[in-house]
Protein backbone atom coordinates (compact mmCIF):
# COMPACT_ATOMS: atom_id res chain seq x y z
CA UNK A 1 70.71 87.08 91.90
CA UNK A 2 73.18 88.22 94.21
CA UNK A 3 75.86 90.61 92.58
CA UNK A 4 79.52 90.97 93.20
CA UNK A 5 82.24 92.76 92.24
CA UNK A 6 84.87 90.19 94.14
CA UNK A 7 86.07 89.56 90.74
CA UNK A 8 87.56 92.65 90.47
CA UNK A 9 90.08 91.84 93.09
CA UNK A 10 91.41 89.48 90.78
CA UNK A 11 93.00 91.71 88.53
CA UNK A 12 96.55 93.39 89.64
CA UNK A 13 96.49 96.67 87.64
CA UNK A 14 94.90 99.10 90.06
CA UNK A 15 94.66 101.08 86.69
CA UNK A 16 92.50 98.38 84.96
CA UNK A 17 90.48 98.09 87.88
CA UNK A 18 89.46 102.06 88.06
CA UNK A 19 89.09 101.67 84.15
CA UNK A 20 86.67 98.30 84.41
CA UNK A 21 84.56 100.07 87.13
CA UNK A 22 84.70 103.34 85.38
CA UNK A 23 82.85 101.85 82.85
CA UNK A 24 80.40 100.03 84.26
CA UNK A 25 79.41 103.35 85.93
CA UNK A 26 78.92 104.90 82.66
CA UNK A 27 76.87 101.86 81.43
CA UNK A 28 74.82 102.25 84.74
CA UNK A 29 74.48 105.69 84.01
CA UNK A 30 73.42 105.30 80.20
CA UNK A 31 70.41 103.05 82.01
CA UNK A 32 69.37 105.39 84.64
CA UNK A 33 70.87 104.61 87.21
CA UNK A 34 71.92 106.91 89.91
CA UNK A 35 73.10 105.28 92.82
CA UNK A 36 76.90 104.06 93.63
CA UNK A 37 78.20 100.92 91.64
CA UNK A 38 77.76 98.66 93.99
CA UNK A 39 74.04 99.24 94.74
CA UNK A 40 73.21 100.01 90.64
CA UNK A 41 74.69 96.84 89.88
CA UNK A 42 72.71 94.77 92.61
CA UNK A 43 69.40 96.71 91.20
CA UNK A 44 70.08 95.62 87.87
CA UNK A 45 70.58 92.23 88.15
CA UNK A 46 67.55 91.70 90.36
CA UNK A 47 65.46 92.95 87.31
CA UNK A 48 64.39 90.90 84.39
CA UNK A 49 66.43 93.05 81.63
CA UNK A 50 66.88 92.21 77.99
CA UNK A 51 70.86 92.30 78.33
CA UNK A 52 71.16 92.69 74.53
CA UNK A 53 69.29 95.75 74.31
CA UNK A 54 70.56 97.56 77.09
CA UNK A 55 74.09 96.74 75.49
CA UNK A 56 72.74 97.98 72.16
CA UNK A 57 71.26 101.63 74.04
CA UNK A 58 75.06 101.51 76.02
CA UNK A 59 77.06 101.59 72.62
CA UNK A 60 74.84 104.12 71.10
CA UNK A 61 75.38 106.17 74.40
CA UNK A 62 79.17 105.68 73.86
CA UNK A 63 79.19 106.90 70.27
CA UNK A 64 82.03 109.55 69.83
CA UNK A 65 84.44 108.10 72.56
CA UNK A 66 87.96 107.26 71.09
CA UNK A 67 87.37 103.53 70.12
CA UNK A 68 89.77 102.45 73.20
CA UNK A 69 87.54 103.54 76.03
CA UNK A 70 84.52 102.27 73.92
CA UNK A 71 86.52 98.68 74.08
CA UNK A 72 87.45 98.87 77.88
CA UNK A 73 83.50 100.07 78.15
CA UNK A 74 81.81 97.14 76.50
CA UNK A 75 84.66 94.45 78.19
CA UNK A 76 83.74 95.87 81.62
CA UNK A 77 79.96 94.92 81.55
CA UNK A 78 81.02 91.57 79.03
CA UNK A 79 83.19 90.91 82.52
CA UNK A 80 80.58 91.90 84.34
CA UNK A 81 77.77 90.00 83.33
CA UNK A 82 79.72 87.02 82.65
CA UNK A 83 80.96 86.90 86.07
CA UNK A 84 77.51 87.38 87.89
CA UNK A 85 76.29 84.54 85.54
CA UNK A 86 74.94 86.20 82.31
CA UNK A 87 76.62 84.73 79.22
CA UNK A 88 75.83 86.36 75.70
CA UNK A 89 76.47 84.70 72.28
CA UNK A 90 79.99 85.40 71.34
CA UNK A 91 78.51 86.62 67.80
CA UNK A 92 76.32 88.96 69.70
CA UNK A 93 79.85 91.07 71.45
CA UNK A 94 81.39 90.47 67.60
CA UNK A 95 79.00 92.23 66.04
CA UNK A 96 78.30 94.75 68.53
CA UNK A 97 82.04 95.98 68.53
CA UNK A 98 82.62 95.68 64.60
CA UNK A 99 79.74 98.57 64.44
CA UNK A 100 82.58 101.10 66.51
CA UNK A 101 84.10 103.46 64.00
CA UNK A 102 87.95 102.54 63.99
CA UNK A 103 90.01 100.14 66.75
CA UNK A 104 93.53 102.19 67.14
CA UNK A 105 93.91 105.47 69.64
CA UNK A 106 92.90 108.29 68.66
CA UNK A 107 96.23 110.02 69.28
CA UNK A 108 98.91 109.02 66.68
CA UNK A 109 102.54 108.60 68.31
CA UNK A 110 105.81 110.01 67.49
CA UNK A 111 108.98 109.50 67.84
CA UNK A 112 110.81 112.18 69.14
CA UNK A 113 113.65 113.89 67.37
CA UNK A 114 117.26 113.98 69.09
CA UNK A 115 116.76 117.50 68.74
CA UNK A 116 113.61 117.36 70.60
CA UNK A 117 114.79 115.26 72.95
CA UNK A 118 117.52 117.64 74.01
CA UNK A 119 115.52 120.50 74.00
CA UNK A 120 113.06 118.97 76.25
CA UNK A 121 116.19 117.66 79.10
CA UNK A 122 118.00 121.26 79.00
CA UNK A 123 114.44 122.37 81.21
CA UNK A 124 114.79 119.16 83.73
CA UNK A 125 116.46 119.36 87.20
CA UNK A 126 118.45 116.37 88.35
CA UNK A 127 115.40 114.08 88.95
CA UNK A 128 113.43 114.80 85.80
CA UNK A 129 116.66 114.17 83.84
CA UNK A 130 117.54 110.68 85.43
CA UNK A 131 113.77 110.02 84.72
CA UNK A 132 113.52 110.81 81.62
CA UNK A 133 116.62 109.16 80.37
CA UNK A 134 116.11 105.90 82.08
CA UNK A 135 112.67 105.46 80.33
CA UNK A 136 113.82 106.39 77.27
CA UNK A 137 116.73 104.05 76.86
CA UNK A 138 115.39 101.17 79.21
CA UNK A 139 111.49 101.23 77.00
CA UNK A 140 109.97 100.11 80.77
CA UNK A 141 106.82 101.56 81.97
CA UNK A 142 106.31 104.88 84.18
CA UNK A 143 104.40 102.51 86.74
CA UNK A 144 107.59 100.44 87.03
CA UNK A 145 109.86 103.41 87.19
CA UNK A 146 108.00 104.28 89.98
CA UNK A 147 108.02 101.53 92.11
CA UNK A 148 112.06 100.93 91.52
CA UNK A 149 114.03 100.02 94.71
CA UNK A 150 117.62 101.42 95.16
CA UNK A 151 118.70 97.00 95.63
CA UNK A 152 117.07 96.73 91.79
CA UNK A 153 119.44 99.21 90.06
CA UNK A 154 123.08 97.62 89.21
CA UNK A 155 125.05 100.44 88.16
CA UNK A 156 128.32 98.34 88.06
CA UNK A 157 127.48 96.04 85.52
CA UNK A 158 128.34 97.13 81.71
CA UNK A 159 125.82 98.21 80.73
CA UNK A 160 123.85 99.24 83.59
CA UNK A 161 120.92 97.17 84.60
CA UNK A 162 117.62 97.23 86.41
CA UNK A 163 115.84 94.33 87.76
CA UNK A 164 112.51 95.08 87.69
CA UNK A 165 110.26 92.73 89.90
CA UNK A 166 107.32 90.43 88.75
CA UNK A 167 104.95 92.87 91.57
CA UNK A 168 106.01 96.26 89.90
CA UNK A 169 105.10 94.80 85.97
CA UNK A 170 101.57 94.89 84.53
CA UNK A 171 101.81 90.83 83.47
CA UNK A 172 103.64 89.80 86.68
CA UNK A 173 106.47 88.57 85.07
CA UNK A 174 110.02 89.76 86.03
CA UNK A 175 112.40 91.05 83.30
CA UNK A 176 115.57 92.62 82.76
CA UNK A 177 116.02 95.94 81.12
CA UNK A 178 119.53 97.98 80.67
CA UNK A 179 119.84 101.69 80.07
CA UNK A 180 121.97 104.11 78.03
CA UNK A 181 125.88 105.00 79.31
CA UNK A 182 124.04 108.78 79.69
CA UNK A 183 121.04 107.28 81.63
CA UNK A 184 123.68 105.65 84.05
CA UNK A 185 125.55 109.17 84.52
CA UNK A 186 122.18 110.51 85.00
CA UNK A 187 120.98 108.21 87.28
CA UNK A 188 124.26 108.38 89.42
CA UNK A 189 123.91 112.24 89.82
CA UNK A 190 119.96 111.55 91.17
CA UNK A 191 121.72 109.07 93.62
CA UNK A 192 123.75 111.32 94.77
CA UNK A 193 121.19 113.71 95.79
CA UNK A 194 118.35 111.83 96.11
CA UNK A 195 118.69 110.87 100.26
CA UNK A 196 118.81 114.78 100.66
CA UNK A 197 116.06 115.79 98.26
CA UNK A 198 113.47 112.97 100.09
CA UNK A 199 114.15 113.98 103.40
CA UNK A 200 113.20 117.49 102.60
CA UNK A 201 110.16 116.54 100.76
CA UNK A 202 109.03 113.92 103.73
CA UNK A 203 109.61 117.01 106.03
CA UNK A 204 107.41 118.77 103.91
CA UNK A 205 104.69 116.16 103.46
CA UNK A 206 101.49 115.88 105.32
CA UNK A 207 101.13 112.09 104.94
CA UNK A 208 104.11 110.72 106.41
CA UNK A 209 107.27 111.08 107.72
CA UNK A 210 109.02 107.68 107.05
CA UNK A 211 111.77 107.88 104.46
CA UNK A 212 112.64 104.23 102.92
CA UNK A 213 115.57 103.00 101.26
CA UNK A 214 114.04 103.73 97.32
CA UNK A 215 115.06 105.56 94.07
CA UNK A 216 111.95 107.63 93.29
CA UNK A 217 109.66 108.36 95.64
CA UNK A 218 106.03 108.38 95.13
CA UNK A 219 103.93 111.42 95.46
CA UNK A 220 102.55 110.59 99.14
CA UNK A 221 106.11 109.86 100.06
CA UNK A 222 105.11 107.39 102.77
CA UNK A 223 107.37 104.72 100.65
CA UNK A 224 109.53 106.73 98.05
CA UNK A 225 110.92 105.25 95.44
CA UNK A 226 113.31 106.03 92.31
CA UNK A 227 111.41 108.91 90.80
CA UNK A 228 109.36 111.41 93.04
CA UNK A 229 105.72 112.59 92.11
CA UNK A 230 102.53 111.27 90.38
CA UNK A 231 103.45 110.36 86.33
CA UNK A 232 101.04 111.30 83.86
CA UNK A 233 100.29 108.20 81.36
CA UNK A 234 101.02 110.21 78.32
CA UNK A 235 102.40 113.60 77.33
CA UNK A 236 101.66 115.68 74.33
CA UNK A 237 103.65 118.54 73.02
CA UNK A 238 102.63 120.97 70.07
CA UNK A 239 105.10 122.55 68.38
CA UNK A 240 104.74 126.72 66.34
CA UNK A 241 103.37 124.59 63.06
CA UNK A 242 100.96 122.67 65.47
CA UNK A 243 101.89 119.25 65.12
CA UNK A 244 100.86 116.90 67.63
CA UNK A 245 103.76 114.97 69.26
CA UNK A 246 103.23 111.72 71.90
CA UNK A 247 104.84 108.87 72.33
CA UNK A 248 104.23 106.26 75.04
CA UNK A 249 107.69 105.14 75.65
CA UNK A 250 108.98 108.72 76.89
CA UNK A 251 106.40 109.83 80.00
CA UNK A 252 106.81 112.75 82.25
CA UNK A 253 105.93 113.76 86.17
CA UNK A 254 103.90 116.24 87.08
CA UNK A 255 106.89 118.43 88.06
CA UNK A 256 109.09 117.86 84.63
CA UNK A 257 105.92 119.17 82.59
CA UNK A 258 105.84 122.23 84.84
CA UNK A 259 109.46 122.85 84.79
CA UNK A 260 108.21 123.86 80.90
CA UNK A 261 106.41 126.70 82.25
CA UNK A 262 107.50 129.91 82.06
CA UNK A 263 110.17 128.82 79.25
CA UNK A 264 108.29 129.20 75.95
CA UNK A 265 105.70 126.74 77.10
CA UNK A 266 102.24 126.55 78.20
CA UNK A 267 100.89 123.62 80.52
CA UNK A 268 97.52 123.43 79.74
CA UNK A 269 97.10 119.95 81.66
CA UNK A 270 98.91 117.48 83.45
CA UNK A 271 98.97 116.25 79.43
CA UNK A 272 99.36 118.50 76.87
CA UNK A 273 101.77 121.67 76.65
CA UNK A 274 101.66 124.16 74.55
CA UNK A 275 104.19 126.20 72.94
CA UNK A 276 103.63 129.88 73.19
């Protein structure tokens, strides 16, 4: 049987890609496998394997990852499989995932305080304001924030609006999504700045030096757009009484968690900060 991983190209998430062929490495792994994907996969579907078993030794391999990863884990090789012709029961898959302890992440979100939320802006610079704001009034995604054009923001309408395209969502669909009087402002400021601030950072950058018309501009800054610098998918802060805090709607860049640094906060990963 002759394996391929074409299918893969059909999805439009580069993120569920990675996370589709991230686990079918692990499930290759679990097996004994030790070459790349691509050649593990062709070995294993030349063998005669009992598909339900090795499933069965993959979940047990899996047992004390958050119940999330185990999910995108098992729907990888369920993709896999079915896609190189291998079709299990549909009882067999409903079993094998009612047997995973809980369904829900394991981190529990919060809804920031306006207190928080004030705290966390007075440590932002221009950029990391206007970021922040515009995600937290707007409730779009960081990988849409990212990919925002200067044509997509309409600052003159009341109130402001962003038109974010069908190619920057994770369905494909288009939509329409306003933000806050104080996002505007903030967003305006950014603007004003923002032609500047790229130009030094291209000038800067070893990747490229072409500077396109864009709000944030991505971290290789060959095509910037709205918002500089790689986003993390979720942030976590603990507070003195160490209670976890993390909510999806509000995420940071790289450079607004570091701006915590060295002002009563620790950055112990591109995730989680910690308050001294």
């Amino acid at each position: 049987m002759e394996m391929s991983l074409k299918w893969l190209e059909t999805y439009s998430s580069p993120s569920t890609v990675r996370a589709y062929k991230w686990g079918l490495e692990q499930f290759f792994k679990a097996l004994g496998f030790k070459d790349s994907l691509e050649e593990n996969a062709r070995a294993y579907l030349s063998q005669k394997r009992n598909y339900e078993e090795d499933l069965k030794a993959y979940f047990v391999n899996l047992k004390g990852k958050p119940p999330k990863s185990v999910d995108i884990c098992l729907t990888a090789v369920k993709m896999f499989l079915m896609e190189n012709g291998v079709e299990l029961p549909a009882i067999f898959w409903r079993r094998l995932k009612g047997r995973r302890k809980g369904s829900r992440a394991l981190m529990l979100d919060k809804v920031p305080s306006n207190a928080e939320l004030r705290r966390i802006l007075s440590h932002m610079d221009v950029k990391g304001k206007s970021l922040f704001l515009v995600l937290a009034s707007s409730g779009m995604r960081i990988g849409e924030a990212l990919k925002l054009q200067v044509d997509d923001v309409d600052l003159t309408s009341e109130p402001a609006r962003i038109n974010i395209r069908g190619e920057y969502t994770k369905t494909g669909n288009p939509r329409v999504a306003f933000i806050s009087f104080e996002a505007k402002e903030a967003l305006e400021e950014w603007l004003k700045i923002m032609e500047d601030e790229l130009k030094v950072a291209v000038k800067r950058s070893r990747y490229g030096k072409r500077l396109k018309t864009a709000v944030y501009g991505p971290s290789n800054l060959t095509q910037p757009t709205l918002f500089g610098e790689t986003p993390s998918p979720k942030a976590a802060l603990t507070n003195a009484s160490s209670t976890i805090m993390a909510w999806e709607g509000l995420r940071f860049t790289r450079t607004c968690l570091e701006s915590f640094s060295g002002q009563g906060w620790q950055l112990l990963s591109p995730l989680t900060l910690l308050r001294l």
